[in-house]
PDB file of N, CA and C in Angstrom:
ATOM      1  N   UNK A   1      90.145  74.992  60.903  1.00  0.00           N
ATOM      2  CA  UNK A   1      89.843  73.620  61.300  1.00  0.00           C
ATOM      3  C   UNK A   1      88.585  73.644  62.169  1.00  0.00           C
ATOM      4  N   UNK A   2      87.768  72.834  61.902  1.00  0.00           N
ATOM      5  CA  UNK A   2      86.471  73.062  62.507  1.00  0.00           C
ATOM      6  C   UNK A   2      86.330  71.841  63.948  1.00  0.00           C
ATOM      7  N   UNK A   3      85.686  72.109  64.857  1.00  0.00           N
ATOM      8  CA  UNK A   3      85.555  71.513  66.209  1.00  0.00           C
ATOM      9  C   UNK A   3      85.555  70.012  65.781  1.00  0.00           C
ATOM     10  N   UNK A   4      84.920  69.410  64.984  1.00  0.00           N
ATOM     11  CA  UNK A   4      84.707  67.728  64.628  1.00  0.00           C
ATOM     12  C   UNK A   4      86.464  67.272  64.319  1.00  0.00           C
ATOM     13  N   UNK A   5      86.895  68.234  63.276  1.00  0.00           N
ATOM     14  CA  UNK A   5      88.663  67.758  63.511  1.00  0.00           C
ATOM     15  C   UNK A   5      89.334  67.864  64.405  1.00  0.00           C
ATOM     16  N   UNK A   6      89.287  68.862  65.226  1.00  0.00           N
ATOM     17  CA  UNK A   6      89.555  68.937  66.942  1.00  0.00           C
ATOM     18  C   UNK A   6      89.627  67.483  67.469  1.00  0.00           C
ATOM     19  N   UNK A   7      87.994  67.933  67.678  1.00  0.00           N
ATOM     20  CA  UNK A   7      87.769  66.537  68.727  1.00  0.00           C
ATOM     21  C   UNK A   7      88.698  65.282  68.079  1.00  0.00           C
ATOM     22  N   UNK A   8      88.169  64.958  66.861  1.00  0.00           N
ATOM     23  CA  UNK A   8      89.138  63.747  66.131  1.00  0.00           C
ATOM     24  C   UNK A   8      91.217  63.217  66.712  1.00  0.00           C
ATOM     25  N   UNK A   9      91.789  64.352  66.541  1.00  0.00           N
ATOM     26  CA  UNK A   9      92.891  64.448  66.334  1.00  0.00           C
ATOM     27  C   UNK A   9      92.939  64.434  68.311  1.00  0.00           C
ATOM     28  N   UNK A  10      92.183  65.061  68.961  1.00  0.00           N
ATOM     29  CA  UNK A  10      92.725  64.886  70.438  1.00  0.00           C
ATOM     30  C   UNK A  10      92.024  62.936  70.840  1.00  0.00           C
ATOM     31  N   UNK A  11      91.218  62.770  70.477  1.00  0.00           N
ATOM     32  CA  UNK A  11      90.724  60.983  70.636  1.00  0.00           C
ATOM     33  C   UNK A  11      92.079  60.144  69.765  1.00  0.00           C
ATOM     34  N   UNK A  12      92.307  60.777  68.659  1.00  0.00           N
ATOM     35  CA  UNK A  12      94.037  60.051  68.125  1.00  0.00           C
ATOM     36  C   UNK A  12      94.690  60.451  69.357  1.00  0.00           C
ATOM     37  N   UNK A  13      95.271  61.701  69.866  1.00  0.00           N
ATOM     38  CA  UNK A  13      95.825  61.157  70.622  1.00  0.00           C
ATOM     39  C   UNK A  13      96.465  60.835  72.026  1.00  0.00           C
ATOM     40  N   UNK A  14      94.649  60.452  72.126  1.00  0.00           N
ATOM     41  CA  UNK A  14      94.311  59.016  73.435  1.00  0.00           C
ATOM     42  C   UNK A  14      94.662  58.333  73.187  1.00  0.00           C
ATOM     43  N   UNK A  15      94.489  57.748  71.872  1.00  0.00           N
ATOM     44  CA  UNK A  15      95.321  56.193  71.667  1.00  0.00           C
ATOM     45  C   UNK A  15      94.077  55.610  71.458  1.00  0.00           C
ATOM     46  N   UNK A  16      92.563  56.228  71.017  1.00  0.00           N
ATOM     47  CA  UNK A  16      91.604  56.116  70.386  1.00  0.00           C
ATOM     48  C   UNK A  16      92.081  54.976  68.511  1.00  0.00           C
ATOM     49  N   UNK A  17      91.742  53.898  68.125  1.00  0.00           N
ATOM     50  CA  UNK A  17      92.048  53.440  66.947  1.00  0.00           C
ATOM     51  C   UNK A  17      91.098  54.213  66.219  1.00  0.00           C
ATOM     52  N   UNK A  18      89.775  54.859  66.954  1.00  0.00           N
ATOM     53  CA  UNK A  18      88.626  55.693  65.854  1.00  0.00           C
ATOM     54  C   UNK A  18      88.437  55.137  64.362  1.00  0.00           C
ATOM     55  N   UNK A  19      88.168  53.743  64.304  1.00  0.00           N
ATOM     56  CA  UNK A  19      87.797  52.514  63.089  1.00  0.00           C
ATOM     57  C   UNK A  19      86.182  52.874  63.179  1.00  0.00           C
ATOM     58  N   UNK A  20      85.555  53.345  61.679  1.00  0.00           N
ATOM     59  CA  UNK A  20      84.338  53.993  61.476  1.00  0.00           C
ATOM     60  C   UNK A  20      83.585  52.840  62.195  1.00  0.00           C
ATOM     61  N   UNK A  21      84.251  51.570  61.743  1.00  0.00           N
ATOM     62  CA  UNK A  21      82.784  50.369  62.164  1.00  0.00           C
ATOM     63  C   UNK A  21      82.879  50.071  63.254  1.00  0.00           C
ATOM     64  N   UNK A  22      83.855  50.523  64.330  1.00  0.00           N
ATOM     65  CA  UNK A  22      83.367  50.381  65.870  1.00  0.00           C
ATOM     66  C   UNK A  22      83.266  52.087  66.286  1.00  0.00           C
ATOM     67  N   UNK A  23      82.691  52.825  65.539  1.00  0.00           N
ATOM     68  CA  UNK A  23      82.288  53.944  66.095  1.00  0.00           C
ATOM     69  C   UNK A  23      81.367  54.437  66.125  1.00  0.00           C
ATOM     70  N   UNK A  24      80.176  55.335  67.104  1.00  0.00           N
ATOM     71  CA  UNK A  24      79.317  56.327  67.132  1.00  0.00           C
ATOM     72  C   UNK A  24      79.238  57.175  66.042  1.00  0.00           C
ATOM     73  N   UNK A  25      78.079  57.171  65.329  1.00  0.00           N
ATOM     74  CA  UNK A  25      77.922  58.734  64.695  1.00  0.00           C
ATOM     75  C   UNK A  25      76.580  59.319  65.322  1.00  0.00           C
ATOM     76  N   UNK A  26      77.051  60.402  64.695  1.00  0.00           N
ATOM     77  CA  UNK A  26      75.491  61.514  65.274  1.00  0.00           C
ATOM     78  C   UNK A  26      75.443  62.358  64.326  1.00  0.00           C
ATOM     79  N   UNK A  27      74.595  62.608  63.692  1.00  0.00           N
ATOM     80  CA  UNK A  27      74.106  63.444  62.336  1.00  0.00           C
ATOM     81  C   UNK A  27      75.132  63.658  61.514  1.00  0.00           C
ATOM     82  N   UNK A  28      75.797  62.130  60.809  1.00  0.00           N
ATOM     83  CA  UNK A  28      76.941  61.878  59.973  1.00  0.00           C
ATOM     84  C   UNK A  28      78.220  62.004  60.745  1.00  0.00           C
ATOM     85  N   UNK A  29      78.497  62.424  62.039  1.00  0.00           N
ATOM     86  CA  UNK A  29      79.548  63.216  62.085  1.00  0.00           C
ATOM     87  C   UNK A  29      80.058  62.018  63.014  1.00  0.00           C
ATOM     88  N   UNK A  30      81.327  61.163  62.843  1.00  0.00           N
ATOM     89  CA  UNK A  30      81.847  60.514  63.724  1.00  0.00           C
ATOM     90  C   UNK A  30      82.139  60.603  64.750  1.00  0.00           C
ATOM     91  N   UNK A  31      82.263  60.025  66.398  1.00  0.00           N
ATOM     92  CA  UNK A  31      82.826  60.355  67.458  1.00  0.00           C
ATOM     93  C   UNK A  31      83.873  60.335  67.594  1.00  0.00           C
ATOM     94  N   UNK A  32      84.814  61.212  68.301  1.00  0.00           N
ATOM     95  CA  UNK A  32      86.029  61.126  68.929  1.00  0.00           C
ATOM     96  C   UNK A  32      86.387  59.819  69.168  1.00  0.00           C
ATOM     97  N   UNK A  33      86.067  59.178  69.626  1.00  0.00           N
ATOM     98  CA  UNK A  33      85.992  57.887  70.573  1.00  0.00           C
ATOM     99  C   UNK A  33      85.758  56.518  69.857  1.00  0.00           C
ATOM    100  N   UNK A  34      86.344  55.510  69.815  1.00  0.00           N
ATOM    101  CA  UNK A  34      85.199  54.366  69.168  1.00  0.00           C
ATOM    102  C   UNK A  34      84.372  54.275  70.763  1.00  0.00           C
ATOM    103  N   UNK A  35      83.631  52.836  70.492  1.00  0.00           N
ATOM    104  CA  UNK A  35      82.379  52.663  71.127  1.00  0.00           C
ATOM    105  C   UNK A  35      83.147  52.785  72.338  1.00  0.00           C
ATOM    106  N   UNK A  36      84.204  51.649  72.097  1.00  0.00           N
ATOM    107  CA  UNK A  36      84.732  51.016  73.391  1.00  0.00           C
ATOM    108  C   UNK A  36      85.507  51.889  74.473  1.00  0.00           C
ATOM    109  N   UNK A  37      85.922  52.885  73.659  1.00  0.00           N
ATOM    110  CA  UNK A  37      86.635  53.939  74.473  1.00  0.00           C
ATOM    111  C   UNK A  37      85.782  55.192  74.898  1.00  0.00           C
ATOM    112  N   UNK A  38      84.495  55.049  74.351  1.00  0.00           N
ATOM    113  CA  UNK A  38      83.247  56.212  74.924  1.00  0.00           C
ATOM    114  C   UNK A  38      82.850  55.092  76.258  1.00  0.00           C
ATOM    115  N   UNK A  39      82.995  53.659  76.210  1.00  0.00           N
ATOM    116  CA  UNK A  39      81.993  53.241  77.531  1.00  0.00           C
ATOM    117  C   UNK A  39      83.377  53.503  78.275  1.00  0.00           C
ATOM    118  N   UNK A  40      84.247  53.272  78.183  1.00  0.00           N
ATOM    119  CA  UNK A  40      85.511  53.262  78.971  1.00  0.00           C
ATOM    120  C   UNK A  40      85.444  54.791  79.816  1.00  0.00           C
ATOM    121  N   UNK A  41      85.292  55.852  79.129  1.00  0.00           N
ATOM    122  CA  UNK A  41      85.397  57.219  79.669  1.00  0.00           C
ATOM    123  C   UNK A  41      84.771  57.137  80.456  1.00  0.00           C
ATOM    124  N   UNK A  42      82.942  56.821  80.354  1.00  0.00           N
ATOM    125  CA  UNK A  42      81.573  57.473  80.451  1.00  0.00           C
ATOM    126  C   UNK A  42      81.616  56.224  82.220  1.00  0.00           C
ATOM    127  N   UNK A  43      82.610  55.199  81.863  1.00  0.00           N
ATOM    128  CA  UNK A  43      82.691  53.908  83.003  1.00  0.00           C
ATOM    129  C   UNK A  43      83.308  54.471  83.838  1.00  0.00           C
ATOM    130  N   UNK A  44      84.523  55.532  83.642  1.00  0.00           N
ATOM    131  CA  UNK A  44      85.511  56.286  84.467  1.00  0.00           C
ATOM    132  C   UNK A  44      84.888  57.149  85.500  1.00  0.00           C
ATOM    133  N   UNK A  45      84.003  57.774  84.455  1.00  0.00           N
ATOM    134  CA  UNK A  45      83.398  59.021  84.775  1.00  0.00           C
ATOM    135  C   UNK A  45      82.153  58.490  85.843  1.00  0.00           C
ATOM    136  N   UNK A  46      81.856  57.535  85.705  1.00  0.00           N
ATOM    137  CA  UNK A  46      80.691  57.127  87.080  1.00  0.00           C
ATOM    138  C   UNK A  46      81.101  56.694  88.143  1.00  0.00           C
ATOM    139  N   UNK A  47      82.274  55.992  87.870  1.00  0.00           N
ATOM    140  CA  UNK A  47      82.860  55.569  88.888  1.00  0.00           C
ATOM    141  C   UNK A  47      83.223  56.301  90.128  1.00  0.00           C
ATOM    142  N   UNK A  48      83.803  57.654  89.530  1.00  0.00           N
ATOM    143  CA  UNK A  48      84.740  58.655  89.925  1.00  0.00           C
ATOM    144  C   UNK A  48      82.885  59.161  91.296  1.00  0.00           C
ATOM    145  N   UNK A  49      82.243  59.149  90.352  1.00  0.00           N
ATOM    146  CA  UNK A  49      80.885  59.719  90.957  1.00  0.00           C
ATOM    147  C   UNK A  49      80.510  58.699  91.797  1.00  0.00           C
ATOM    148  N   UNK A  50      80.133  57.725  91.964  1.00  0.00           N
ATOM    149  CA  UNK A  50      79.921  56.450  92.698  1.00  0.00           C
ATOM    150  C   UNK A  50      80.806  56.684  93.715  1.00  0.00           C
ATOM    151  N   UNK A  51      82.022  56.911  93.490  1.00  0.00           N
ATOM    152  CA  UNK A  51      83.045  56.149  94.810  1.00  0.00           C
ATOM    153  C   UNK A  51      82.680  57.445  95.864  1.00  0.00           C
ATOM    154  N   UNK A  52      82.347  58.633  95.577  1.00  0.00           N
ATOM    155  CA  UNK A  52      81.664  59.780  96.444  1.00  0.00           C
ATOM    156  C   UNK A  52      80.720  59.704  96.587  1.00  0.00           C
ATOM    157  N   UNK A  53      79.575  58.876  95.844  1.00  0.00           N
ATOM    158  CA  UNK A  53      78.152  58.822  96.322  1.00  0.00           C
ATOM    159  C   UNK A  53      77.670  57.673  97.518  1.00  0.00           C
ATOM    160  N   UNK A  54      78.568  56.589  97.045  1.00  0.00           N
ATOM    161  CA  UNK A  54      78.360  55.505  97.640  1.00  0.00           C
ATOM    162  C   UNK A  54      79.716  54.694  98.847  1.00  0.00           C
ATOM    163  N   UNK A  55      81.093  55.227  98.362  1.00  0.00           N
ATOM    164  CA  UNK A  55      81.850  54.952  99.204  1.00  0.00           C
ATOM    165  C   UNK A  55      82.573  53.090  99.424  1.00  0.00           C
ATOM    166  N   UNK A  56      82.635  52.936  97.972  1.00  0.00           N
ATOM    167  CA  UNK A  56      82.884  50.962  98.161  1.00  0.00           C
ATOM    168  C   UNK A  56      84.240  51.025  98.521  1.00  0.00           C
ATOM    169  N   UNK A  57      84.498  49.716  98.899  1.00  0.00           N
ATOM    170  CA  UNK A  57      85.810  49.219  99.289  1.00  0.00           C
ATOM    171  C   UNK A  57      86.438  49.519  98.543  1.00  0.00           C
ATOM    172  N   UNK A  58      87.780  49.898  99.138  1.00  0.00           N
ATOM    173  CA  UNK A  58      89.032  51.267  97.826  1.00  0.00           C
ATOM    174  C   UNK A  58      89.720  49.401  97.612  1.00  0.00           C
ATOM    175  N   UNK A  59      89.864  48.197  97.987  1.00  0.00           N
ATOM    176  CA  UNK A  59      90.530  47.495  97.213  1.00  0.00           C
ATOM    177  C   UNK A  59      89.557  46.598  95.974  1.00  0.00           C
ATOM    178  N   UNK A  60      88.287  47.095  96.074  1.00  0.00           N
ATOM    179  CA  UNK A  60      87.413  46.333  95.326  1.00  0.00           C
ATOM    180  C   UNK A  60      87.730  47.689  93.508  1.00  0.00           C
ATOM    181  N   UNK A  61      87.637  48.824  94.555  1.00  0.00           N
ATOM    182  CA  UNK A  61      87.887  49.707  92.945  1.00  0.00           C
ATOM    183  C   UNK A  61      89.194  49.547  92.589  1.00  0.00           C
ATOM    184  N   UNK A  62      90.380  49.684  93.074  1.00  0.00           N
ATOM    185  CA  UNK A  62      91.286  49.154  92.553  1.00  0.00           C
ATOM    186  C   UNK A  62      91.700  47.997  91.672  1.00  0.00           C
ATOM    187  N   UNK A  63      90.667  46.391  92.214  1.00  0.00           N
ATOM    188  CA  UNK A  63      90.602  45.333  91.171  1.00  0.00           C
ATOM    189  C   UNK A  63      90.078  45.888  90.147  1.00  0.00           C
ATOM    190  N   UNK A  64      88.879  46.673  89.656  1.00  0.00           N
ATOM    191  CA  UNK A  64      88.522  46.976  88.928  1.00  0.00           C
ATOM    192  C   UNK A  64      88.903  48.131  87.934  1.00  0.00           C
ATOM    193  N   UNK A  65      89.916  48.579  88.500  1.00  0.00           N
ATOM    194  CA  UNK A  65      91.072  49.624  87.808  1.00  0.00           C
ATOM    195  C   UNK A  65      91.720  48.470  87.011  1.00  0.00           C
ATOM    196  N   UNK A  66      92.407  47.923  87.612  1.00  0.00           N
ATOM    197  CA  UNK A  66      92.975  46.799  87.003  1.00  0.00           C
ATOM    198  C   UNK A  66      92.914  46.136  85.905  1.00  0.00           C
ATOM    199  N   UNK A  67      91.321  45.400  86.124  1.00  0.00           N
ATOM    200  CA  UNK A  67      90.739  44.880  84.997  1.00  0.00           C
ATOM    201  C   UNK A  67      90.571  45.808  84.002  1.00  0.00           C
ATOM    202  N   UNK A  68      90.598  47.047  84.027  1.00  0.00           N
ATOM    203  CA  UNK A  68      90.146  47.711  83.020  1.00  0.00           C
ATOM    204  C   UNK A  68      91.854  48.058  82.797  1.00  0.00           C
ATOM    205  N   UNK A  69      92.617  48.328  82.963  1.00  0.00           N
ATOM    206  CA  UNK A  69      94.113  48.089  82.700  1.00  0.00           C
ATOM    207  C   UNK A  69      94.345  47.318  81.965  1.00  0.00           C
ATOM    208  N   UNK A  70      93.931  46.101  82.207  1.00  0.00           N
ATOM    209  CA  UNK A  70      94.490  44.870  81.442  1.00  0.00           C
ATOM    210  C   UNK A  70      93.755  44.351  80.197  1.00  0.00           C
ATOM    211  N   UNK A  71      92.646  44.768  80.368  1.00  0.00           N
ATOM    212  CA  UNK A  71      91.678  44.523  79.158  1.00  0.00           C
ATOM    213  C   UNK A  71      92.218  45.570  78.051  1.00  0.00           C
ATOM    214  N   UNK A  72      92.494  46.928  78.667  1.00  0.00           N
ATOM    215  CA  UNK A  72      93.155  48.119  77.226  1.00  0.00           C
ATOM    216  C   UNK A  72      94.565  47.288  77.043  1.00  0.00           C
ATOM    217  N   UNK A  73      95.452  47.201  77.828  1.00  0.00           N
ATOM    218  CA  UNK A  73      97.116  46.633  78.093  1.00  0.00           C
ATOM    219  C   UNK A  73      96.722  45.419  76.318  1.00  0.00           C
ATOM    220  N   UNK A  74      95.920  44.345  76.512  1.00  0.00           N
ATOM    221  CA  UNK A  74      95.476  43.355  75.466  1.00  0.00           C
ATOM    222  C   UNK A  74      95.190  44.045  74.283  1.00  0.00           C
ATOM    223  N   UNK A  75      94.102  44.968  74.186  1.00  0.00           N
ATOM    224  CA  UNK A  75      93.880  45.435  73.107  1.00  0.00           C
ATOM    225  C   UNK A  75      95.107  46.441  72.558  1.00  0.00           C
ATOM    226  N   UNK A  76      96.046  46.766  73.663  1.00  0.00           N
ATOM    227  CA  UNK A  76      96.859  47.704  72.583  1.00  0.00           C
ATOM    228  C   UNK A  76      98.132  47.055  72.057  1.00  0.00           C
ATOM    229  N   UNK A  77      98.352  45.834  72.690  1.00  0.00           N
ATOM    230  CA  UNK A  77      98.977  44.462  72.311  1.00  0.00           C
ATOM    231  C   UNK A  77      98.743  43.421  70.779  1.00  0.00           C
ATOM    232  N   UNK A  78      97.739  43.805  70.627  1.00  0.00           N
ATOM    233  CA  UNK A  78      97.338  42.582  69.489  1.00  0.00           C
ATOM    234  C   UNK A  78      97.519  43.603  68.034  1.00  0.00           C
TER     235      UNK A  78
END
């Protein structure tokens, strides 16, 4: 099994839907991720960096945990 089925089968299961027409490719080869769940990571992943670079109000990141809770909570609803 080669690394591209890897990656595939661990983004399944994130709970990634990985639907070709909301997904990234890069030299044919689909992403792990659709779009929405690469900005979601890549949103995680700055955050995580931000809240040590910059230090914001822990109840302002928390609303914004939230919102991003409830926005996936909808999409895994419908």
């Amino acid at each position: 099994m080669n690394i591209n089925n890897k990656l595939m089968k661990l983004g399944n299961a994130l709970g990634c839907h990985q639907r070709p027409d909301r997904s990234f490719f890069y030299k044919g080869h689909q992403f792990p991720l659709c779009a929405r769940c690469t900005g979601a990571v890549l949103g995680q992943f700055f955050a995580v960096v931000l809240r040590f670079a910059i230090k914001p109000n822990m109840i302002l990141c928390v609303i914004f945990c939230g919102v991003l809770f409830l926005d996936w909570l909808i999409q895994y609803l419908e």
